[in-house]
C-alpha atoms as a PDB file:
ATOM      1  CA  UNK A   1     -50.741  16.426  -9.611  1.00  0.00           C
ATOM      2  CA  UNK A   2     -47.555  13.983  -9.101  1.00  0.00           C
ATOM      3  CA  UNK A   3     -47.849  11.049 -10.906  1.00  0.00           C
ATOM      4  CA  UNK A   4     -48.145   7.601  -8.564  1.00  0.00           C
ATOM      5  CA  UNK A   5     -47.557   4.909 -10.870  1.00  0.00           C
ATOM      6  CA  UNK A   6     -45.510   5.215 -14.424  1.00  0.00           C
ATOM      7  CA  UNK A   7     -45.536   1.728 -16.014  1.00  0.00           C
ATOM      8  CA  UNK A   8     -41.810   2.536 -16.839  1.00  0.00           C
ATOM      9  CA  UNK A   9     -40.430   3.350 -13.510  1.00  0.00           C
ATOM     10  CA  UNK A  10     -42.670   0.550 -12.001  1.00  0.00           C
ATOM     11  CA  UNK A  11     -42.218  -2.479 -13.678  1.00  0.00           C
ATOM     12  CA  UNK A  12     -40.501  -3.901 -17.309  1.00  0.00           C
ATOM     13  CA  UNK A  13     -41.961  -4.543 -20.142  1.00  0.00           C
ATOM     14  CA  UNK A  14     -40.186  -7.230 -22.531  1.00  0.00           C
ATOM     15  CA  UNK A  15     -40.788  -8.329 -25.837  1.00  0.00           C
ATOM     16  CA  UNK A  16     -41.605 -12.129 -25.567  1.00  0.00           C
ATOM     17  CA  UNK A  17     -42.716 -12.531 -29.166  1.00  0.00           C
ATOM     18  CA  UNK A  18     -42.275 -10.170 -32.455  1.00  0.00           C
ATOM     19  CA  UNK A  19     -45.186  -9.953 -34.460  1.00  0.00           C
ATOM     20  CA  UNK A  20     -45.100 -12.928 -36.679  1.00  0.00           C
ATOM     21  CA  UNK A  21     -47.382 -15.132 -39.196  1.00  0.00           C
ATOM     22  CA  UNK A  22     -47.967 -18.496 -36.825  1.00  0.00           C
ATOM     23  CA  UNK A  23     -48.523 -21.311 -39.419  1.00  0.00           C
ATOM     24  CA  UNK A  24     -46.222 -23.660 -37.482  1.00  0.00           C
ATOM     25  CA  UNK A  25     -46.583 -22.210 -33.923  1.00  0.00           C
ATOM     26  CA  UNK A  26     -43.778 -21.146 -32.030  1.00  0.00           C
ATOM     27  CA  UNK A  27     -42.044 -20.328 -28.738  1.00  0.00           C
ATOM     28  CA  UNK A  28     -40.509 -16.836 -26.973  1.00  0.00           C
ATOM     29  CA  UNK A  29     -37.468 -16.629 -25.017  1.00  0.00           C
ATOM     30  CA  UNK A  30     -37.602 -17.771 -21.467  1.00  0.00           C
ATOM     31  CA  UNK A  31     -37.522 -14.656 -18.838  1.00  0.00           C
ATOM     32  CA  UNK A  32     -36.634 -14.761 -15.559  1.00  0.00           C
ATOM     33  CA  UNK A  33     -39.666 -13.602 -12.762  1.00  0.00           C
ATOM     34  CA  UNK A  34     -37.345 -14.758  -9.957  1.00  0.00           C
ATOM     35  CA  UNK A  35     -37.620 -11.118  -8.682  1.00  0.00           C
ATOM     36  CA  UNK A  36     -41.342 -11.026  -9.875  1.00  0.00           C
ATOM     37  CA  UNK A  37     -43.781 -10.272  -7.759  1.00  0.00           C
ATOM     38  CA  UNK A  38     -46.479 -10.783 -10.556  1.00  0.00           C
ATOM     39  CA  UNK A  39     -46.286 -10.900 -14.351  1.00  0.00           C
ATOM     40  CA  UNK A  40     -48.068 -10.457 -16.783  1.00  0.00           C
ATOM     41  CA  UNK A  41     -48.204 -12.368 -20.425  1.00  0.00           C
ATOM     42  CA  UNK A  42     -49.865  -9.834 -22.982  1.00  0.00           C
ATOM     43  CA  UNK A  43     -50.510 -11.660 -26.016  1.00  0.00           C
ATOM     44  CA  UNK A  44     -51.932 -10.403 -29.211  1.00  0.00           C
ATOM     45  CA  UNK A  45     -53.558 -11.872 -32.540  1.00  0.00           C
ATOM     46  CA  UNK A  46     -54.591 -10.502 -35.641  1.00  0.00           C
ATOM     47  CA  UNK A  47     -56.608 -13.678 -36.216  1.00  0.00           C
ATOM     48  CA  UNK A  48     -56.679 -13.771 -40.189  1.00  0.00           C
ATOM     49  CA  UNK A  49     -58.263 -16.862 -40.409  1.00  0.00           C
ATOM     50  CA  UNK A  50     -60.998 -19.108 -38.779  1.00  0.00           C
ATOM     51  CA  UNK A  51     -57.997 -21.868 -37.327  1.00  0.00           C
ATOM     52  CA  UNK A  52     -57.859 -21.071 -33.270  1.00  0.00           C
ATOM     53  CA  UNK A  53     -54.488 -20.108 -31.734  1.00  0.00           C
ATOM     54  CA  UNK A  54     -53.658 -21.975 -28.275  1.00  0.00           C
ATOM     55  CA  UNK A  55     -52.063 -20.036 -26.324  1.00  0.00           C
ATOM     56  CA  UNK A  56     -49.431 -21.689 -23.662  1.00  0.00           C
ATOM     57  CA  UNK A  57     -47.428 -19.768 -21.217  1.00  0.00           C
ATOM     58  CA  UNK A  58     -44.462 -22.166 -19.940  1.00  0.00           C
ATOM     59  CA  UNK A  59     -42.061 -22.468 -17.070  1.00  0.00           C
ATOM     60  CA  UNK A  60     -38.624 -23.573 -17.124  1.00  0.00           C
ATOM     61  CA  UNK A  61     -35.296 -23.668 -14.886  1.00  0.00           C
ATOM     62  CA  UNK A  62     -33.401 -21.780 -16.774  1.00  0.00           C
ATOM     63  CA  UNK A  63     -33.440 -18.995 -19.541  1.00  0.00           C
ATOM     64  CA  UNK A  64     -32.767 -21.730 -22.509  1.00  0.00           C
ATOM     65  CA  UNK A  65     -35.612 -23.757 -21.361  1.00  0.00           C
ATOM     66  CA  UNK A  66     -34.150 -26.322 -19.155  1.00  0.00           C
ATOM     67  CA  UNK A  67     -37.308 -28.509 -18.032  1.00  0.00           C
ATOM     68  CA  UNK A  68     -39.995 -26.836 -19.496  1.00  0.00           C
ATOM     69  CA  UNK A  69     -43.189 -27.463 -18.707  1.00  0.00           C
ATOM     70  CA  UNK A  70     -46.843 -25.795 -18.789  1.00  0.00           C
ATOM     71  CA  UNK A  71     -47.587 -23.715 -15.450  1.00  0.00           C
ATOM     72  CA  UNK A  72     -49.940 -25.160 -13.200  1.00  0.00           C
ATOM     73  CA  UNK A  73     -52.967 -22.353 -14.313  1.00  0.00           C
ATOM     74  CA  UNK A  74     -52.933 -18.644 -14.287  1.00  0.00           C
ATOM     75  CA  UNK A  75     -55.714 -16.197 -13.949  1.00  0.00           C
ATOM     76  CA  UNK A  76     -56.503 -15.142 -18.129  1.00  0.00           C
ATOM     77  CA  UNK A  77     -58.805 -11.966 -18.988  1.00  0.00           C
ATOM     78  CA  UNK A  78     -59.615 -11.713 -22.699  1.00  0.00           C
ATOM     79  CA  UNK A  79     -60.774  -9.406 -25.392  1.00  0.00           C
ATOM     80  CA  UNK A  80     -62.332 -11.458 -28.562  1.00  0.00           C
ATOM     81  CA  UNK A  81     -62.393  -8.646 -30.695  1.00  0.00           C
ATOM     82  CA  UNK A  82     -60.607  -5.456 -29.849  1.00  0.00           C
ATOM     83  CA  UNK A  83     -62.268  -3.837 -32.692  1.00  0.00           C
ATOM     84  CA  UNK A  84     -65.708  -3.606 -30.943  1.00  0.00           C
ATOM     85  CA  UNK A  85     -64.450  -3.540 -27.132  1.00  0.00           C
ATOM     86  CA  UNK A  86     -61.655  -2.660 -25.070  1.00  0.00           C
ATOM     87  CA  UNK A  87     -63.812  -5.022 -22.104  1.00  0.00           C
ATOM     88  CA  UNK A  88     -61.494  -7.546 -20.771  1.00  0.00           C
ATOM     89  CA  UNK A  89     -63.539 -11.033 -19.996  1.00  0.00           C
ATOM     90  CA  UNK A  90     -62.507 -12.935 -17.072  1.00  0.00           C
ATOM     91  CA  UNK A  91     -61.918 -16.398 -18.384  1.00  0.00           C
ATOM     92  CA  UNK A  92     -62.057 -19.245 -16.198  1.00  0.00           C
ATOM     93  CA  UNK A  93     -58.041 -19.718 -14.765  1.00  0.00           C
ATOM     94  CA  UNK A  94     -55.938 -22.604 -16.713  1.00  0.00           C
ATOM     95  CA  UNK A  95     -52.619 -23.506 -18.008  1.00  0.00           C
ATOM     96  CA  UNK A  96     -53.679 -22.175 -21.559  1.00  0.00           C
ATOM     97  CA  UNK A  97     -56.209 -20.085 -23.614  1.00  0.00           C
ATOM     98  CA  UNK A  98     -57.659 -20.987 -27.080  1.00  0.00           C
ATOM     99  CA  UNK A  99     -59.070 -17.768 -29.324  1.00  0.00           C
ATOM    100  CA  UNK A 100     -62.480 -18.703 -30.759  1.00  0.00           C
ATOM    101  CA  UNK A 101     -62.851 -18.812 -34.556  1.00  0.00           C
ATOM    102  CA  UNK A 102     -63.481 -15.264 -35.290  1.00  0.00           C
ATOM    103  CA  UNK A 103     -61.702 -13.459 -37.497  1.00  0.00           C
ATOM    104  CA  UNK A 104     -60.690 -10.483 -35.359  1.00  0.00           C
ATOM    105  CA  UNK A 105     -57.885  -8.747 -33.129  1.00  0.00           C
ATOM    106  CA  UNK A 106     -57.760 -10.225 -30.012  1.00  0.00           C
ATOM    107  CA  UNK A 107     -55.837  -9.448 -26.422  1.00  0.00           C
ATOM    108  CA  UNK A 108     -55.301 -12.314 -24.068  1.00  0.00           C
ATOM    109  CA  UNK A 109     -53.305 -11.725 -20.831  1.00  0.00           C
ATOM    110  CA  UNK A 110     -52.062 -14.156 -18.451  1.00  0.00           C
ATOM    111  CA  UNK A 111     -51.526 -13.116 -14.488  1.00  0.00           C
ATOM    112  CA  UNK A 112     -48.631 -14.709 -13.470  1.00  0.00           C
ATOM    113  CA  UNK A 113     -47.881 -15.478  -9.991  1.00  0.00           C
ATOM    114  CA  UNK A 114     -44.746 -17.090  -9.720  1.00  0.00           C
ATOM    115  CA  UNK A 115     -45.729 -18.504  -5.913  1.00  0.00           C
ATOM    116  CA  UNK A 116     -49.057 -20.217  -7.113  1.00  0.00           C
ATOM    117  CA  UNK A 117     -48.659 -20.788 -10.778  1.00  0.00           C
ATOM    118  CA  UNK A 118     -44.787 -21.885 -11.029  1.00  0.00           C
ATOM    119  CA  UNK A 119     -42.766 -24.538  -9.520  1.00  0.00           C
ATOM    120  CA  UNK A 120     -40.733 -22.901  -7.468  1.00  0.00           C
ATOM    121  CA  UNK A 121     -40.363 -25.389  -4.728  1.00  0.00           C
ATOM    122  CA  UNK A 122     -39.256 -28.321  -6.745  1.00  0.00           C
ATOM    123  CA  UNK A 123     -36.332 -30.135  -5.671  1.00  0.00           C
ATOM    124  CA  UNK A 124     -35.361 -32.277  -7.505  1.00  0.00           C
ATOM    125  CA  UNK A 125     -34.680 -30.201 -10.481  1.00  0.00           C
ATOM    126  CA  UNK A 126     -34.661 -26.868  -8.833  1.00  0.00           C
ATOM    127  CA  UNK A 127     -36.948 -24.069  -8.796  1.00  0.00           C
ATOM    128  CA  UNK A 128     -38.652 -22.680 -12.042  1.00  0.00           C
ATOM    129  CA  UNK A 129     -37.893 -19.099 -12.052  1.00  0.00           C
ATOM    130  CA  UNK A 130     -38.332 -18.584 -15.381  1.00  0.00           C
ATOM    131  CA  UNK A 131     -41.195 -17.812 -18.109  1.00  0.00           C
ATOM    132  CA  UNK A 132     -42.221 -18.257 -22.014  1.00  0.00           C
ATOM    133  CA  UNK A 133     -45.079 -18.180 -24.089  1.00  0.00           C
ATOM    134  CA  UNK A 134     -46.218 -20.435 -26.551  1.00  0.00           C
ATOM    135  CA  UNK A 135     -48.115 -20.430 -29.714  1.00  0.00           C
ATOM    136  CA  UNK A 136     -50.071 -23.432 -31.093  1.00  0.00           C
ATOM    137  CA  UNK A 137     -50.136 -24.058 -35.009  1.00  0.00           C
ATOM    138  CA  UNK A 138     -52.370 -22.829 -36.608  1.00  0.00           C
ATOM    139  CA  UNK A 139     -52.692 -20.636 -39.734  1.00  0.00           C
ATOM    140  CA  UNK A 140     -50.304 -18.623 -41.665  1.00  0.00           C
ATOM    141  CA  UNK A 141     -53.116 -16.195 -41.816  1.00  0.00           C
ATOM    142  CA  UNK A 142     -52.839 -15.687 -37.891  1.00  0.00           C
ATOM    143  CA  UNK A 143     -50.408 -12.625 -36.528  1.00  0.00           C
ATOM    144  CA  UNK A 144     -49.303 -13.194 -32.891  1.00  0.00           C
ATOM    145  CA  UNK A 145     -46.977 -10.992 -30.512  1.00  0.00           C
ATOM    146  CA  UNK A 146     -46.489 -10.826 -26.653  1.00  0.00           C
ATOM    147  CA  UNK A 147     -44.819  -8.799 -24.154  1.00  0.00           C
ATOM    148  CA  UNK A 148     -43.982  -9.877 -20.647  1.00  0.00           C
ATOM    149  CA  UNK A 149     -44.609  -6.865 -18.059  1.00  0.00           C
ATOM    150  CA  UNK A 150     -42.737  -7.735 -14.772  1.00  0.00           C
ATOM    151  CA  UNK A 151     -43.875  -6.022 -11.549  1.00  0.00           C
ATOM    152  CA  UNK A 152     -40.557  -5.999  -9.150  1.00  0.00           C
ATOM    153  CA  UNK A 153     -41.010  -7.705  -5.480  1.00  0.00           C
ATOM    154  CA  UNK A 154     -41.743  -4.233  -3.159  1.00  0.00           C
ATOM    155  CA  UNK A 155     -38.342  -4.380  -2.019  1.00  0.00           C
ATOM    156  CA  UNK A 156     -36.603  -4.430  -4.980  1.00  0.00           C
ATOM    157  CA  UNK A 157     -33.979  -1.758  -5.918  1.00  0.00           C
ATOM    158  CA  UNK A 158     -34.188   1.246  -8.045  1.00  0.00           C
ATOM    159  CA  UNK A 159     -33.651   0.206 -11.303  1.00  0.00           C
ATOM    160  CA  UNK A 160     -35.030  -3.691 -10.603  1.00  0.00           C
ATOM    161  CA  UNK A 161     -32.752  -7.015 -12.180  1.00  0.00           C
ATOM    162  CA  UNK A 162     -32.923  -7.786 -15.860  1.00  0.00           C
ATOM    163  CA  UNK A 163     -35.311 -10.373 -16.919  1.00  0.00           C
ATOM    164  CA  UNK A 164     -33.159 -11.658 -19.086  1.00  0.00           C
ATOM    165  CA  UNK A 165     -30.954 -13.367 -17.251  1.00  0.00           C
END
């Protein structure tokens, strides 16, 4: 049977943020979804400690951050504790996610649609075509990561733009 979809072929996947203790919080690169047609923020925590993790994906103009701000809110689906369930949980949509107190693995994802949940239409700065995530302080105990995977407008070419530009 041919093979419709390959994740690879399909999309990019970027590391936003290496796996890191998150004491002091912290923020990923800023990626462009100008050619997006939806993204997605996977974020991950080894949640060490009882201290809750905010999560924050932000928008910018630019890739070093020019005007960043919070996106307006964003579809979020989480798993509290990976170690139980692989369910994902509809949350309700927002601008950010905070993990509960549990101690456990957790997977939060953010559905990013850069025509309803970014600025793209703003003129007096110019359009925000471009994404981060960020990470509340919280405990040195708590291990967070993220990837970014990009799913190409259906025009797009072949091999589809870099994010990173």
């Amino acid at each position: 049977m041919a093979r419709q979809f390959r994740l690879w072929e399909n999309g990019q996947v970027v590391s936003l943020l290496a796996p890191a203790a998150d004491a002091g919080g912290r923020t990923s690169a800023y990626v462009s979804v100008k050619n997006a047609h939806k993204a997605f923020v996977v974020c991950l925590v080894n949640q060490g400690s009882a201290t809750t993790v905010v999560l924050s994906p932000l928008q910018a103009t630019d890739n070093a951050g020019t005007n960043s701000k919070a996106i307006t809110s964003a579809p979020i689906v989480a798993d509290v504790n990976t170690g139980s369930s692989d369910a994902l949980v509809a949350q309700v949509a927002a601008a950010s996610f905070t993990t509960d107190a549990g101690t456990n693995n957790k997977l939060v994802i953010f559905e990013i649609d850069p025509v309803e949940s970014m600025d793209l239409n703003n003129t007096a700065v110019g359009p925000f075509q471009h994404i981060a995530i960020q990470t509340g302080a919280s405990n040195a105990a708590n291990i967070t990561a993220a990837v970014l995977v990009s799913l190409p407008l259906r025009y797009a070419q072949q091999v589809p733009p870099s994010v990173n530009v």
